[in-house]
Protein backbone atom coordinates (compact mmCIF):
# COMPACT_ATOMS: atom_id res chain seq x y z
CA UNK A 1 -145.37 16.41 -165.86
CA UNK A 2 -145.26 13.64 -163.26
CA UNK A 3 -148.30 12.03 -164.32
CA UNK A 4 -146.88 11.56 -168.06
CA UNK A 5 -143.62 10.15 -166.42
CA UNK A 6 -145.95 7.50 -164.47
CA UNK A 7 -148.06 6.94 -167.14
CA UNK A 8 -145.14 5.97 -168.90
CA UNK A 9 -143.32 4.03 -166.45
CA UNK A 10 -146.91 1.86 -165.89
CA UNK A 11 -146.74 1.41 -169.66
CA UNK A 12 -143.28 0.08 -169.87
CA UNK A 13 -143.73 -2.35 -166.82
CA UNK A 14 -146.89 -2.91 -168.13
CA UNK A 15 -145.29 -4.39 -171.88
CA UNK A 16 -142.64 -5.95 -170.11
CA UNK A 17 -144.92 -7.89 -167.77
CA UNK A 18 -146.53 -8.94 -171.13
CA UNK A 19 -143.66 -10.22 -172.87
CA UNK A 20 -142.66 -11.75 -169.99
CA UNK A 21 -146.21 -13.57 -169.77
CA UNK A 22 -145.96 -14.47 -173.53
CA UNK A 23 -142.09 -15.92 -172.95
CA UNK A 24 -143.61 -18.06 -170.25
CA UNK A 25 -145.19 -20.15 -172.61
CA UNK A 26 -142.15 -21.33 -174.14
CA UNK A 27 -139.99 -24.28 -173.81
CA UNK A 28 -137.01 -26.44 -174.70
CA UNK A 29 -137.11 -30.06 -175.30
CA UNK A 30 -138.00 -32.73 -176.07
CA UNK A 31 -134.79 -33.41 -177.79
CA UNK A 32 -132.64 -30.14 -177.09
CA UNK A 33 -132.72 -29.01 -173.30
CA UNK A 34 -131.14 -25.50 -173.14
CA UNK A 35 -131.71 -24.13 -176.47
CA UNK A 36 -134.42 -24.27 -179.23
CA UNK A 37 -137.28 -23.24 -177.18
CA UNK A 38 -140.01 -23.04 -178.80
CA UNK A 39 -144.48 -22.18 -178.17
CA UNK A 40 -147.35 -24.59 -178.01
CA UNK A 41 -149.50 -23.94 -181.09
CA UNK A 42 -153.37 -24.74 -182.06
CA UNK A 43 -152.48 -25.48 -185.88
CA UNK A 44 -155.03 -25.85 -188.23
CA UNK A 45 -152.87 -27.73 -190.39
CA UNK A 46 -151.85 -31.06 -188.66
CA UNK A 47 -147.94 -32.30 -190.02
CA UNK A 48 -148.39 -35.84 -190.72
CA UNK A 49 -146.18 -38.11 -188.84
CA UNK A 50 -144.20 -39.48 -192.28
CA UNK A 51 -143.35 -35.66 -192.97
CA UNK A 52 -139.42 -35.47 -193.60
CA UNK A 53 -137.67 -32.56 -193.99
CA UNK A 54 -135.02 -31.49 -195.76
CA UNK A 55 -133.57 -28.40 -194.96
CA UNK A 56 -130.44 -26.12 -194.82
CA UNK A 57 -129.80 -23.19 -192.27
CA UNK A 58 -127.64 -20.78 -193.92
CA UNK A 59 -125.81 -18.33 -191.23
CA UNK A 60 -123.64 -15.40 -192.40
CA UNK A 61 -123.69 -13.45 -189.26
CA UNK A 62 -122.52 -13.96 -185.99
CA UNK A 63 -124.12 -13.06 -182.42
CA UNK A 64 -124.02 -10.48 -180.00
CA UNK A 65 -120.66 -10.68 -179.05
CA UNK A 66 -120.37 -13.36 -176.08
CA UNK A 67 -123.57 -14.18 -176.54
CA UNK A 68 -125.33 -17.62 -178.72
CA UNK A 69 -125.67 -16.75 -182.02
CA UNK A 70 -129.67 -16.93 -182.66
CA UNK A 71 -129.39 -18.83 -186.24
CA UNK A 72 -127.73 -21.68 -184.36
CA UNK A 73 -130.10 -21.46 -181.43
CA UNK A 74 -133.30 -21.75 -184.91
CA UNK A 75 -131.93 -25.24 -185.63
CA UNK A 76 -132.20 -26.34 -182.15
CA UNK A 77 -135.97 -24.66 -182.18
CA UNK A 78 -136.91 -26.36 -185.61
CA UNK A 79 -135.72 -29.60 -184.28
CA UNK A 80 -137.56 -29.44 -180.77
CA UNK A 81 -140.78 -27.89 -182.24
CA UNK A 82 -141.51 -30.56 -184.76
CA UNK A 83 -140.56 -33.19 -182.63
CA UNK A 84 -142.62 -32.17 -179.54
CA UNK A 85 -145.17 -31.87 -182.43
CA UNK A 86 -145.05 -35.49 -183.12
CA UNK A 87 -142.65 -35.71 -186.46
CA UNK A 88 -139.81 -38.34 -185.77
CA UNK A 89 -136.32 -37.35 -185.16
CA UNK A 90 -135.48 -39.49 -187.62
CA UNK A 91 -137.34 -37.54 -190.41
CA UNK A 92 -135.45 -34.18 -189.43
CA UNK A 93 -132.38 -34.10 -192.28
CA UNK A 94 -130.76 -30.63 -191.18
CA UNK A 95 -127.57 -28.85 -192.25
CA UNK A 96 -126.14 -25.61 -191.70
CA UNK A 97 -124.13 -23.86 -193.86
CA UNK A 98 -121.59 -21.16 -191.89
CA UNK A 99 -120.15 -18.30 -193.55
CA UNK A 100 -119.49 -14.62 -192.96
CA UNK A 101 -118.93 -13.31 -189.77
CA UNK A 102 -120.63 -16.04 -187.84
CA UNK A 103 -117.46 -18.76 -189.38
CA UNK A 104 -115.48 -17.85 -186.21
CA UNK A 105 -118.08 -19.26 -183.67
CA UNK A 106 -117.30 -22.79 -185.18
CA UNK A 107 -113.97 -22.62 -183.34
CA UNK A 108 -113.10 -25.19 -180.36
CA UNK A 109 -112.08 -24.22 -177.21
CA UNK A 110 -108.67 -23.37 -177.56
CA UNK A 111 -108.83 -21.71 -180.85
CA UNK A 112 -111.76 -19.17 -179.18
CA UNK A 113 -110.09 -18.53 -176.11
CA UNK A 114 -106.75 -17.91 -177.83
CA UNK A 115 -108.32 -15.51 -180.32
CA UNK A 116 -111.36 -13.89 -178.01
CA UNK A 117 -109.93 -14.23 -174.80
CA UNK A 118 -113.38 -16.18 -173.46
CA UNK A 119 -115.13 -19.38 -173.53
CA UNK A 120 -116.92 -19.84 -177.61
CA UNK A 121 -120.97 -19.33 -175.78
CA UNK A 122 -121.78 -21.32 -179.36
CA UNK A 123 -119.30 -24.30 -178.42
CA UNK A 124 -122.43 -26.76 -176.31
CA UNK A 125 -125.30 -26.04 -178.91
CA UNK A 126 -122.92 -27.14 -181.72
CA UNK A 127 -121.56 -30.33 -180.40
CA UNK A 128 -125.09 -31.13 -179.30
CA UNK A 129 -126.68 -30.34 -182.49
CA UNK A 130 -123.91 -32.62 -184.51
CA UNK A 131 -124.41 -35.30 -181.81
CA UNK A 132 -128.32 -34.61 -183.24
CA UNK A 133 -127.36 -35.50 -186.78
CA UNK A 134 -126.80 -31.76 -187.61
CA UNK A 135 -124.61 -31.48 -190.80
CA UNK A 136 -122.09 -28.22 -190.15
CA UNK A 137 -120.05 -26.83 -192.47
CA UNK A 138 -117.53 -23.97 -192.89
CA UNK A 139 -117.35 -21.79 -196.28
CA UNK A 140 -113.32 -22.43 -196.53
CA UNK A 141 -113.30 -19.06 -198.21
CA UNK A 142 -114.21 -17.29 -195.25
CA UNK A 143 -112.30 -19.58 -193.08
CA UNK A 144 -109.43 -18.37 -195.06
CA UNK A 145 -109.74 -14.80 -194.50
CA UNK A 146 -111.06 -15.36 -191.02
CA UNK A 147 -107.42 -17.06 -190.64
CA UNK A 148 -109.07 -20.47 -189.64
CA UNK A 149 -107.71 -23.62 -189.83
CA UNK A 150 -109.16 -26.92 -190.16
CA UNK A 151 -107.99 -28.23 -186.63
CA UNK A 152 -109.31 -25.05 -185.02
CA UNK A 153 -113.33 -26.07 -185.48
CA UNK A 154 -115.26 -27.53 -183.31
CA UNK A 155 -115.74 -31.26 -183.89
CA UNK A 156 -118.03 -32.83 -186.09
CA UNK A 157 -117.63 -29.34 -188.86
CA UNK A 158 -116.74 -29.98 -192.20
CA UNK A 159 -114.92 -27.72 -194.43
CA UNK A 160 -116.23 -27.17 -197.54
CA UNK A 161 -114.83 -25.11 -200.82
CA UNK A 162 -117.09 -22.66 -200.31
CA UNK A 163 -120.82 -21.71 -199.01
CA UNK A 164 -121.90 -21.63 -202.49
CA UNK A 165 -120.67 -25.09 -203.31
CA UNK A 166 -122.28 -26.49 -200.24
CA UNK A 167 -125.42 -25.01 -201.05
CA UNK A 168 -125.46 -26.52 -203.96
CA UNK A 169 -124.13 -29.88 -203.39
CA UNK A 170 -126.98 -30.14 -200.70
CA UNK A 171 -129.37 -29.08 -202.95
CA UNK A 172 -128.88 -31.92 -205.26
CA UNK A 173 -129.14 -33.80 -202.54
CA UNK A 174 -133.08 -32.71 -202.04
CA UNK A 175 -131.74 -29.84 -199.50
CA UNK A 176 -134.38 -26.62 -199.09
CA UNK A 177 -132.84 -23.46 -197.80
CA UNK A 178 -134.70 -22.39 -195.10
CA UNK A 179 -136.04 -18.44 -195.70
CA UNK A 180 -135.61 -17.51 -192.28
């Protein structure tokens, strides 16, 4: 019985140590520090340097509570990835569209702490990404039955009618919705 148990507690430290070898390889930057980390990668296919992208985030659910919400934390990765991999900033055209559950970790400061209690763990990533050109916007129909107001988001959101209307307003605009 014993040796099972140790043979099981090797294996465990034994993945851990693993994924913890595999994590070490990741990082943030060059253009978010923090957040967005991402892995070197031997690509076969080479991005040319006049790619530009085009592409909407769309996040219904929120994080772990008190933690940052991993769709927000994929914007910050696609942005650091492609740049560290040599496409300009300046080709990077990003939006996210909020809705669901995740709508309430677009609130500011006061608005989060007078609803949760705690400091939004959302509230730096956001106000970095939109000082990154990040569009943001709110579904207003879940802002409405989340009970959120206009002045309690973060700034630099936008309200919009509805997730469904931004989706498709940025998709006229040459907007891909990102699969992931």
């Amino acid at each position: 019985m014993m040796g099972k148990l140790t043979f099981v507690v090797l294996a465990i430290i034994g993945i851990v140590s693993w994924g913890n070898a595999l994590a070490e390889g990741f990082a943030d930057g060059p253009v978010i520090f923090g957040y967005g980390q991402h892995a070197p990668v031997n690509q076969d296919v080479i991005l040319p340097k006049d790619t530009v992208f085009k592409l909407t985030f769309d996040i219904d659910q929120a994080g772990k509570e008190g933690t940052l919400n991993r769709g927000i934390d994929t914007v910050a990765r696609f942005i650091n990835m492609h740049v560290a991999n040599g496409v300009p900033q300046e080709n990077l055209h990003l939006a996210m569209v909020m809705h669901g559950s995740a709508s309430n970790e677009l609130l500011n400061a006061k608005a989060y702490k007078q609803k949760y209690g705690k400091s939004n763990p959302n509230a730096e990533l956001l106000s970095t990404l939109v000082a990154n050109g990040v569009q943001i916007m709110l579904c207003g129909q879940s802002a409405y039955y989340h009970q959120i107001d206009r002045d309690d988001l973060i700034d630099g959101v936008d309200m919009v009618l509805s997730a469904m209307t931004a989706h498709m307003l940025l998709n006229q605009k040459g907007y891909y919705v990102n699969p992931f």
